[in-house]
PDB file of N, CA and C in Angstrom:
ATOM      1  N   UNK A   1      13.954 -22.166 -11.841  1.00  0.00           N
ATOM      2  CA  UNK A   1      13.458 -21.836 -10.511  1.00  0.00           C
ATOM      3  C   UNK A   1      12.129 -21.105 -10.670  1.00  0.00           C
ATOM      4  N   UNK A   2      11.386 -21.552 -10.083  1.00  0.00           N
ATOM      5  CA  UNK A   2       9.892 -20.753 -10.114  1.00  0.00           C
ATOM      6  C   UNK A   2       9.892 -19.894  -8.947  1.00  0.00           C
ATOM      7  N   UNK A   3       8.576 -18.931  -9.490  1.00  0.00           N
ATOM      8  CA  UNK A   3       8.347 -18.049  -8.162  1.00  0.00           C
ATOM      9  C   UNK A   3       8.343 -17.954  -6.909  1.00  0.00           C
ATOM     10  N   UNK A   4       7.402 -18.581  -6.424  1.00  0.00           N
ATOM     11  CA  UNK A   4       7.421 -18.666  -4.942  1.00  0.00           C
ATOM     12  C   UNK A   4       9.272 -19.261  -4.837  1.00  0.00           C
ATOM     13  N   UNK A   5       9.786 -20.585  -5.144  1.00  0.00           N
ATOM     14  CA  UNK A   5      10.941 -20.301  -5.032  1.00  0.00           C
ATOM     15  C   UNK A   5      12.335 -19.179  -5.015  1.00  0.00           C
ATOM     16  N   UNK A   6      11.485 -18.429  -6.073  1.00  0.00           N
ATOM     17  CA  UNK A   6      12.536 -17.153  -5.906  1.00  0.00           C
ATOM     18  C   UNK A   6      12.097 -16.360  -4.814  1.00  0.00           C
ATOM     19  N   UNK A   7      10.954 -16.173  -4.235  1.00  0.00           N
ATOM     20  CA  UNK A   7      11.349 -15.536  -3.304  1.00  0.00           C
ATOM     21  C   UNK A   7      11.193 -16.325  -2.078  1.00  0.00           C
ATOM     22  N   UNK A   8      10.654 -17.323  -1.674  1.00  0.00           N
ATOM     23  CA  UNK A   8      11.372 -18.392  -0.103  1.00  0.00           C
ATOM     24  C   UNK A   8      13.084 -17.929  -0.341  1.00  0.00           C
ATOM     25  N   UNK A   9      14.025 -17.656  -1.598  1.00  0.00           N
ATOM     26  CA  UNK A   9      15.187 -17.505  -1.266  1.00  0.00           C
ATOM     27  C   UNK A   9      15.645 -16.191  -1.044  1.00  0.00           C
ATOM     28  N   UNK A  10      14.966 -15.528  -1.511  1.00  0.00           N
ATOM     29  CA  UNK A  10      15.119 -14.006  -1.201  1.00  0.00           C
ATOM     30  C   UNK A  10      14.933 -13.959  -0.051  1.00  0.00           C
ATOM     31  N   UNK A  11      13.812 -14.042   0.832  1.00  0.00           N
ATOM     32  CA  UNK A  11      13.945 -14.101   2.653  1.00  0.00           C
ATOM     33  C   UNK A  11      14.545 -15.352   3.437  1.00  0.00           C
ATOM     34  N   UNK A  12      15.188 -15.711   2.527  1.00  0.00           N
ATOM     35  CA  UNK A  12      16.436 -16.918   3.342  1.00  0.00           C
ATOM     36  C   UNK A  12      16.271 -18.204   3.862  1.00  0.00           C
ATOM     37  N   UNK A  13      14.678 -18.480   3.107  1.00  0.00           N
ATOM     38  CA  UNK A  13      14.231 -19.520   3.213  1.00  0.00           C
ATOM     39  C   UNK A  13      14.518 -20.766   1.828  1.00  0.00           C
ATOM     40  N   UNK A  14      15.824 -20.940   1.960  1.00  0.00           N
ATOM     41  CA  UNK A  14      15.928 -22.030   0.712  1.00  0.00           C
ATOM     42  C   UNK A  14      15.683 -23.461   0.473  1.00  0.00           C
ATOM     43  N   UNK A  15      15.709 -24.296   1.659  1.00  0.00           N
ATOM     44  CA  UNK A  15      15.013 -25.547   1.735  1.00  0.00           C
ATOM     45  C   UNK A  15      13.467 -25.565   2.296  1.00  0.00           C
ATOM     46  N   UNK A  16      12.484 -24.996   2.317  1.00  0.00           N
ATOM     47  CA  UNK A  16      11.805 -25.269   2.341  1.00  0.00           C
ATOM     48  C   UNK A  16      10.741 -26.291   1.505  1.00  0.00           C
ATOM     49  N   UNK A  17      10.002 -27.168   2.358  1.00  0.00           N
ATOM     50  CA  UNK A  17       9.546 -28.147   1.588  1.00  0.00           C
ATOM     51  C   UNK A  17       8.381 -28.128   0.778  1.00  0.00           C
ATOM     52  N   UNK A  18       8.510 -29.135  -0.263  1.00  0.00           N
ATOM     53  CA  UNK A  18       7.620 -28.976  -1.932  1.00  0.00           C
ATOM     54  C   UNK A  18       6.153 -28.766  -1.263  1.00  0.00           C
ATOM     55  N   UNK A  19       5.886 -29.318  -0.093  1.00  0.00           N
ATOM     56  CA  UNK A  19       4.067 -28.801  -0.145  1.00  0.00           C
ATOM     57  C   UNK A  19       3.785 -28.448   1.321  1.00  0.00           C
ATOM     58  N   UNK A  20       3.388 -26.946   1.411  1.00  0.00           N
ATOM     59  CA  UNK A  20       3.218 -26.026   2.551  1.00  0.00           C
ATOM     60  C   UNK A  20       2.321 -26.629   3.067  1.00  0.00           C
ATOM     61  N   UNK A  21       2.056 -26.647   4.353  1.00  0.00           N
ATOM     62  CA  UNK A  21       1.608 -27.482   5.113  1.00  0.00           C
ATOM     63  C   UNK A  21      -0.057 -26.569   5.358  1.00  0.00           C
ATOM     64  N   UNK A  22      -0.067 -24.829   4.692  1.00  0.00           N
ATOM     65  CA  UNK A  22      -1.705 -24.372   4.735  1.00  0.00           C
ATOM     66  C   UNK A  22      -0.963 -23.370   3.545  1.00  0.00           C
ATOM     67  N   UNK A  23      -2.128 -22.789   3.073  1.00  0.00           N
ATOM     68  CA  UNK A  23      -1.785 -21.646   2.071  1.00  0.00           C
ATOM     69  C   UNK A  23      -2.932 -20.733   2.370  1.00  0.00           C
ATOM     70  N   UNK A  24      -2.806 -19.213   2.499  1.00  0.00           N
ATOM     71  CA  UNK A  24      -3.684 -18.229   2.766  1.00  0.00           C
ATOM     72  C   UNK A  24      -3.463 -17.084   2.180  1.00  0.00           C
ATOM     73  N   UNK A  25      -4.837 -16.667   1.283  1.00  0.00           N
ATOM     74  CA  UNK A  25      -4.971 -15.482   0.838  1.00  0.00           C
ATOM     75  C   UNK A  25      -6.242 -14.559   1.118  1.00  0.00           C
ATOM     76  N   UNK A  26      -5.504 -13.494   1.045  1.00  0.00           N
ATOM     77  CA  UNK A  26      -6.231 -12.313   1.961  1.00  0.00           C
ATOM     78  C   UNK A  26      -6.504 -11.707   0.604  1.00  0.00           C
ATOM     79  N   UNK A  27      -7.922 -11.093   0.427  1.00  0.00           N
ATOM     80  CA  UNK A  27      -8.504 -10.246  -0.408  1.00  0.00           C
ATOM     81  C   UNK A  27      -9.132  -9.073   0.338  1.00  0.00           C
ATOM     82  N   UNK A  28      -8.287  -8.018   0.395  1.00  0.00           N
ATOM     83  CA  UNK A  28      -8.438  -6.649   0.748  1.00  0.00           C
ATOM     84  C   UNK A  28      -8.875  -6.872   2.291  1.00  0.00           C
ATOM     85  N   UNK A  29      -9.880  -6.269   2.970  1.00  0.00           N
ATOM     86  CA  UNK A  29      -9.894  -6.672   4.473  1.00  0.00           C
ATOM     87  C   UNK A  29     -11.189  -7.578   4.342  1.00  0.00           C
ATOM     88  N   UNK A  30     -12.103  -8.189   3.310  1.00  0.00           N
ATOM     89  CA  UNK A  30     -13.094  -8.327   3.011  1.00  0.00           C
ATOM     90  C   UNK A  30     -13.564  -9.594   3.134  1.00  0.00           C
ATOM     91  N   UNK A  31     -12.634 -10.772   2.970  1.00  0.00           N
ATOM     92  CA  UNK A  31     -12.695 -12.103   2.599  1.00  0.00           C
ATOM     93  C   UNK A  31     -10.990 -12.916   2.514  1.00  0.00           C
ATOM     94  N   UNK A  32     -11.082 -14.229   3.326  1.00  0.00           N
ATOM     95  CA  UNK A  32      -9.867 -14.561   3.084  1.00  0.00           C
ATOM     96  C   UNK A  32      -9.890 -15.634   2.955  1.00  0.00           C
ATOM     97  N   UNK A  33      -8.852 -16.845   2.193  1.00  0.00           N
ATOM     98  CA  UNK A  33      -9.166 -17.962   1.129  1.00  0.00           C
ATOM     99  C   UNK A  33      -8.026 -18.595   1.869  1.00  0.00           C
ATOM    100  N   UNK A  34      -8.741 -19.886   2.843  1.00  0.00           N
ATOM    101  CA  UNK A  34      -6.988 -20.309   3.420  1.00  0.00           C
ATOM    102  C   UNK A  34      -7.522 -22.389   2.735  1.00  0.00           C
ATOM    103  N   UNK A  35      -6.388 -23.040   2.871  1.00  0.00           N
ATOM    104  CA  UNK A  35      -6.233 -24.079   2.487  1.00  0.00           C
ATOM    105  C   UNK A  35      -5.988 -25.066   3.269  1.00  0.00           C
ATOM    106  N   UNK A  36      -6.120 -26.358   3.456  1.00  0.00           N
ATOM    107  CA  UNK A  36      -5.383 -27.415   4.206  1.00  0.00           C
ATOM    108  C   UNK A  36      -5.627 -27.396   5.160  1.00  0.00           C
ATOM    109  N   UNK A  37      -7.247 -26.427   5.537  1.00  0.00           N
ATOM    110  CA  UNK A  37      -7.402 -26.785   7.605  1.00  0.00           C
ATOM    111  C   UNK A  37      -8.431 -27.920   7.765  1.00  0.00           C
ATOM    112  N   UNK A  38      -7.715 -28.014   8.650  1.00  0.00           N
ATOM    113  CA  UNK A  38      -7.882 -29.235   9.313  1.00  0.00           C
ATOM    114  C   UNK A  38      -9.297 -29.670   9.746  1.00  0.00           C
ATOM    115  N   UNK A  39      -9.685 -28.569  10.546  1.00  0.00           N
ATOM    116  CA  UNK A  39     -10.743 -27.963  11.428  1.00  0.00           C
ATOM    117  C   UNK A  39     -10.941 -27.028  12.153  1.00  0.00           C
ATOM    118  N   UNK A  40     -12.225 -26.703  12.644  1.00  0.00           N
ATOM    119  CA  UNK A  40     -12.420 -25.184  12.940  1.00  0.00           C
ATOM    120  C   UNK A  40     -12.746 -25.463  14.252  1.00  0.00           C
ATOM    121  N   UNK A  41     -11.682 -24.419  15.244  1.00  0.00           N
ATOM    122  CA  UNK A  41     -11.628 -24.756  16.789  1.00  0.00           C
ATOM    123  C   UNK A  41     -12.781 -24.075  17.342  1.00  0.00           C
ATOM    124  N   UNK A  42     -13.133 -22.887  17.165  1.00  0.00           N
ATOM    125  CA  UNK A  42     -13.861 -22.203  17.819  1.00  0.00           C
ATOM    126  C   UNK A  42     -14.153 -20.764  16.543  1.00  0.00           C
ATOM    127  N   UNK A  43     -15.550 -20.492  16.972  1.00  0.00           N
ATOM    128  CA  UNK A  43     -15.779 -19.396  15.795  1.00  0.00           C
ATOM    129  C   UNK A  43     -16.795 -18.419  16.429  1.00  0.00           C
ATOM    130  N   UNK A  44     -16.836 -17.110  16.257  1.00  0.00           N
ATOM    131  CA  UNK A  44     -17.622 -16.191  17.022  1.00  0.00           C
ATOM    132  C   UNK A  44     -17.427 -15.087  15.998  1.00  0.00           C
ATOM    133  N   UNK A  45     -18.088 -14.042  16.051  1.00  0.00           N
ATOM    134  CA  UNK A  45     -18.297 -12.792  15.136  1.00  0.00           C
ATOM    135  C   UNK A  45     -17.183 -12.229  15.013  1.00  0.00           C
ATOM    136  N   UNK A  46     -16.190 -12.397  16.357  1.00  0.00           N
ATOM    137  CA  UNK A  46     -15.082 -11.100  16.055  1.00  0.00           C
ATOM    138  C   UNK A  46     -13.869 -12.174  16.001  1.00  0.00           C
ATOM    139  N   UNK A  47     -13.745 -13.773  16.014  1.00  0.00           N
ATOM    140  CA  UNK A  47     -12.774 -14.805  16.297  1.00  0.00           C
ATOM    141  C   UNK A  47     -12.992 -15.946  15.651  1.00  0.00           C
ATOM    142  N   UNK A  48     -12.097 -16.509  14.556  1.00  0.00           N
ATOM    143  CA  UNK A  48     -12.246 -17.475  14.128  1.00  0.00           C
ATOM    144  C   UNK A  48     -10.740 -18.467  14.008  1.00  0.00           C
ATOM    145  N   UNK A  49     -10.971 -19.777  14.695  1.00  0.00           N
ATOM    146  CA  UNK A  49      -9.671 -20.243  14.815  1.00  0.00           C
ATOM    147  C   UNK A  49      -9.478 -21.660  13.877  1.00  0.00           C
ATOM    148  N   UNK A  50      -8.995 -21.781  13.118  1.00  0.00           N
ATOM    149  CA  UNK A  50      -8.625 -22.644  12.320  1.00  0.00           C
ATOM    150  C   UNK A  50      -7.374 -23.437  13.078  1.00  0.00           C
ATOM    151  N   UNK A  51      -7.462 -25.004  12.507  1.00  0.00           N
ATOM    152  CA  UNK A  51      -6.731 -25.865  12.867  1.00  0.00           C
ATOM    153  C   UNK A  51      -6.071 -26.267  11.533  1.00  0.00           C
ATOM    154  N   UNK A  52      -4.685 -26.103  11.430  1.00  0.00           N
ATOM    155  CA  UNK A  52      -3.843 -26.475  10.618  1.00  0.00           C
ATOM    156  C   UNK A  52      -3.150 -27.353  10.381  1.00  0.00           C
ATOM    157  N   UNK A  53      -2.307 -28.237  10.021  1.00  0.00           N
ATOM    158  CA  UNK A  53      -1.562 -29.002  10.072  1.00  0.00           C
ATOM    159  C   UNK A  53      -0.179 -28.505  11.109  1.00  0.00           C
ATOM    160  N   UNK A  54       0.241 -28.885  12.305  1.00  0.00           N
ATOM    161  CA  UNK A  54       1.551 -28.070  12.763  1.00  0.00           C
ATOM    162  C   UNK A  54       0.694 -26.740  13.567  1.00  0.00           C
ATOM    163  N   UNK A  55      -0.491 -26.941  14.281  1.00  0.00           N
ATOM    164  CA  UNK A  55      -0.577 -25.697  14.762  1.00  0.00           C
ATOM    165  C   UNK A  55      -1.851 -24.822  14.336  1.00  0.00           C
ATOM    166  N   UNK A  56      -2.275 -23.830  14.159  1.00  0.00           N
ATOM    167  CA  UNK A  56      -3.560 -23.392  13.876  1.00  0.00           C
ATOM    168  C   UNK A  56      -3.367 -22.071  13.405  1.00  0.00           C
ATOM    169  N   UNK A  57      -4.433 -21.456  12.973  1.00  0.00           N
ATOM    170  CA  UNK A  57      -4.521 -19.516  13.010  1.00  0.00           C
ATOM    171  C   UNK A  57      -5.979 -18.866  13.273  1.00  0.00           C
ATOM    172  N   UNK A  58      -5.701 -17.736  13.754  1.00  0.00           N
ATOM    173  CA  UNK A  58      -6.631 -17.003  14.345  1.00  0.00           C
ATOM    174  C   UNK A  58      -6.712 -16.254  13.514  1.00  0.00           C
ATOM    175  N   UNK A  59      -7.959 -15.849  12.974  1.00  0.00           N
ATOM    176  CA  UNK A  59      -8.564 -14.592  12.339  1.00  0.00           C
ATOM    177  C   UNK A  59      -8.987 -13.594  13.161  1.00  0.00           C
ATOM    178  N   UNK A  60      -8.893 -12.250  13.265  1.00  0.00           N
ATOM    179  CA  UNK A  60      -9.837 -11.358  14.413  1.00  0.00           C
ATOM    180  C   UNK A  60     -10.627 -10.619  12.974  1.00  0.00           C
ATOM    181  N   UNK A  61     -11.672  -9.969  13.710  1.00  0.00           N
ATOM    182  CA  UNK A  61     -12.284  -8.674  13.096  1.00  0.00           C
ATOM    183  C   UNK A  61     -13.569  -8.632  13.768  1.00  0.00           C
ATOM    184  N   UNK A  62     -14.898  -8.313  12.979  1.00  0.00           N
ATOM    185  CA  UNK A  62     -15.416  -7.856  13.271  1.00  0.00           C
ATOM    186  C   UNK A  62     -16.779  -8.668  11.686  1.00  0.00           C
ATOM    187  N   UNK A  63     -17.762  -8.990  12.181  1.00  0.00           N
ATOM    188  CA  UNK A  63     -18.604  -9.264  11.494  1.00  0.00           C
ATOM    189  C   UNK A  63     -18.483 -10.616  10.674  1.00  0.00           C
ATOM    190  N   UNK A  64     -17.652 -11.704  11.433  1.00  0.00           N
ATOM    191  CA  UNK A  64     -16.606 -12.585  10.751  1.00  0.00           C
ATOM    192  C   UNK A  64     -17.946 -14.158  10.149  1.00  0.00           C
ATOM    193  N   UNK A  65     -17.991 -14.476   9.335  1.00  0.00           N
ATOM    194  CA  UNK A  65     -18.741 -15.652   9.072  1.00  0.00           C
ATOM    195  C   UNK A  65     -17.745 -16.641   8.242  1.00  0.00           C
ATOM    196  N   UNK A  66     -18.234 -17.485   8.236  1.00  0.00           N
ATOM    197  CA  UNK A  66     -17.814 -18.554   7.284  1.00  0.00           C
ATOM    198  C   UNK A  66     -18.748 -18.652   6.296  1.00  0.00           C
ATOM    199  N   UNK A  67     -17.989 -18.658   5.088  1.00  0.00           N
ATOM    200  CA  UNK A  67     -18.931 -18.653   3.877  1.00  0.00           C
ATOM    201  C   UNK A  67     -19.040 -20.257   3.726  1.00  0.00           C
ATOM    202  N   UNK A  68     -17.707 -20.624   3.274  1.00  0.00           N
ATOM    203  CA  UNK A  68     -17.385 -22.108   2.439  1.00  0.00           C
ATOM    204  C   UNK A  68     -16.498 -22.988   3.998  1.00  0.00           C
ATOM    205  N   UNK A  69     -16.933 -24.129   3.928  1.00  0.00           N
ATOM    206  CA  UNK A  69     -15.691 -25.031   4.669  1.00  0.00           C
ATOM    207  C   UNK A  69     -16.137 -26.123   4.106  1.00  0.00           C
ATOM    208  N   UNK A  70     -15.575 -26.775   2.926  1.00  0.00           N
ATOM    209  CA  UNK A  70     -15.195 -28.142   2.118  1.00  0.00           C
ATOM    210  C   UNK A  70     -14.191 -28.646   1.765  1.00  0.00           C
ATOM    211  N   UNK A  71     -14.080 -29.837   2.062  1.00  0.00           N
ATOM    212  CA  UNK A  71     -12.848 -30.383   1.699  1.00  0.00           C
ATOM    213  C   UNK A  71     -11.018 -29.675   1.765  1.00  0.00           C
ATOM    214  N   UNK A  72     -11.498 -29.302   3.111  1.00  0.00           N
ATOM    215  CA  UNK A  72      -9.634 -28.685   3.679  1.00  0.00           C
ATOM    216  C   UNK A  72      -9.999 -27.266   3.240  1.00  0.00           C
ATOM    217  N   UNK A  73     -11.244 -26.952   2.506  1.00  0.00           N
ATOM    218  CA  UNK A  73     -10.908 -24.942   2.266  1.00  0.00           C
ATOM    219  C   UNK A  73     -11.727 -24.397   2.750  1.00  0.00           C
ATOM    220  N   UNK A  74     -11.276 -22.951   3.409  1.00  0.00           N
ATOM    221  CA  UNK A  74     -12.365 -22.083   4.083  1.00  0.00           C
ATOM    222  C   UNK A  74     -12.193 -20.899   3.565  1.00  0.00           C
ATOM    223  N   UNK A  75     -13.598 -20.342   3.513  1.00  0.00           N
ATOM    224  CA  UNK A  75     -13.007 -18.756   3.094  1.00  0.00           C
ATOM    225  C   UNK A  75     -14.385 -18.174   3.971  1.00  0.00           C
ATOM    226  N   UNK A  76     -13.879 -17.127   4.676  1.00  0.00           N
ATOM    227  CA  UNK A  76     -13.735 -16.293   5.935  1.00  0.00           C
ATOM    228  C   UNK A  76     -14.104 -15.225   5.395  1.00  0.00           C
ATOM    229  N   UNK A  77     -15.228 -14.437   5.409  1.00  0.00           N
ATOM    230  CA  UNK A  77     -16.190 -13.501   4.916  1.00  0.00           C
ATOM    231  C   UNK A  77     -16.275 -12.135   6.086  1.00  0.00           C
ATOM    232  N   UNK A  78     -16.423 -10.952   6.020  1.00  0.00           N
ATOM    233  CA  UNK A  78     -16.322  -9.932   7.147  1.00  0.00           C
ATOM    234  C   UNK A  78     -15.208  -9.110   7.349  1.00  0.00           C
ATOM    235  N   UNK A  79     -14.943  -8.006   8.004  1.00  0.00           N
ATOM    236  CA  UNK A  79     -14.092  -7.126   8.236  1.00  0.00           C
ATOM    237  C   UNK A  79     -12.587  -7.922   8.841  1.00  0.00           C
ATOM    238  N   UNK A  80     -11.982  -8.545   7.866  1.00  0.00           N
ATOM    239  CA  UNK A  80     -10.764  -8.818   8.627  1.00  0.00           C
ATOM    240  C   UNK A  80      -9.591  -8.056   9.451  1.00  0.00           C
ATOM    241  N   UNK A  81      -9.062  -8.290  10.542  1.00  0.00           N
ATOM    242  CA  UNK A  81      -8.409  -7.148  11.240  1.00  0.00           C
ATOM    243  C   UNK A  81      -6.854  -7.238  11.177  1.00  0.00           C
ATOM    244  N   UNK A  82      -6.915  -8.902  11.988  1.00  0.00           N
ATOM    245  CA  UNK A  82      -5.262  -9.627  11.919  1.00  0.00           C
ATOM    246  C   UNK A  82      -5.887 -10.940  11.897  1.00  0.00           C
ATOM    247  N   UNK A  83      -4.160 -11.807  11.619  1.00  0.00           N
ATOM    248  CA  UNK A  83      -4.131 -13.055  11.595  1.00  0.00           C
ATOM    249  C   UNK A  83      -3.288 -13.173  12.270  1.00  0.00           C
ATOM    250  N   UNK A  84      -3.299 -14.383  13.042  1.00  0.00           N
ATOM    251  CA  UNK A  84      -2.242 -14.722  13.902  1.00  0.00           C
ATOM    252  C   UNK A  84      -1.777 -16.414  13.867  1.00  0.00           C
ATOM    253  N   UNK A  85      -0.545 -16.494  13.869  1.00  0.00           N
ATOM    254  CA  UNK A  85      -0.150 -18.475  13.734  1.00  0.00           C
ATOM    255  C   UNK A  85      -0.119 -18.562  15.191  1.00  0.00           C
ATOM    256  N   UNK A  86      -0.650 -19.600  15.354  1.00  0.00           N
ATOM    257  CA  UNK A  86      -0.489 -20.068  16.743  1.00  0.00           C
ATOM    258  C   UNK A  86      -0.151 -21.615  17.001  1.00  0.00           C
TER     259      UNK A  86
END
């Protein structure tokens, strides 16, 4: 059993399927590294909304840019605040 498997079962998630439909990582409040979007709905300094597979997410903060958007990856540069699935 590999990692992420050990813990999807630790929070009671045991069938979940072999390939997540986005993957997102947050580096301190500074920059965040998400995967598999789709496209970008709408984007403004303090709002950035990504389109996902199944739905989308919202970034808030404050000073927000897009560094990178190639091939399904974005990474999201500026004071991150919250994220939200929508």
């Amino acid at each position: 059993m590999g990692f992420i498997d050990e813990i999807l079962k630790s929070v009671g998630v045991e069938n979940f399927p072999a390939q997540p439909c986005f993957k997102v990582m947050i580096f301190g409040d500074s920059a965040g590294y998400f995967e598999n979007v789709t496209g970008i709905k709408y984007y403004t300094p303090e709002e950035i909304s990504l389109c996902i597979k199944k739905g989308g997410i919202t970034v808030r903060g404050e000073n927000l840019f897009i560094k990178k958007y190639c091939a399904g990856d974005v990474v999201i540069c500026g004071k991150i605040t919250s994220l939200e699935r929508v």
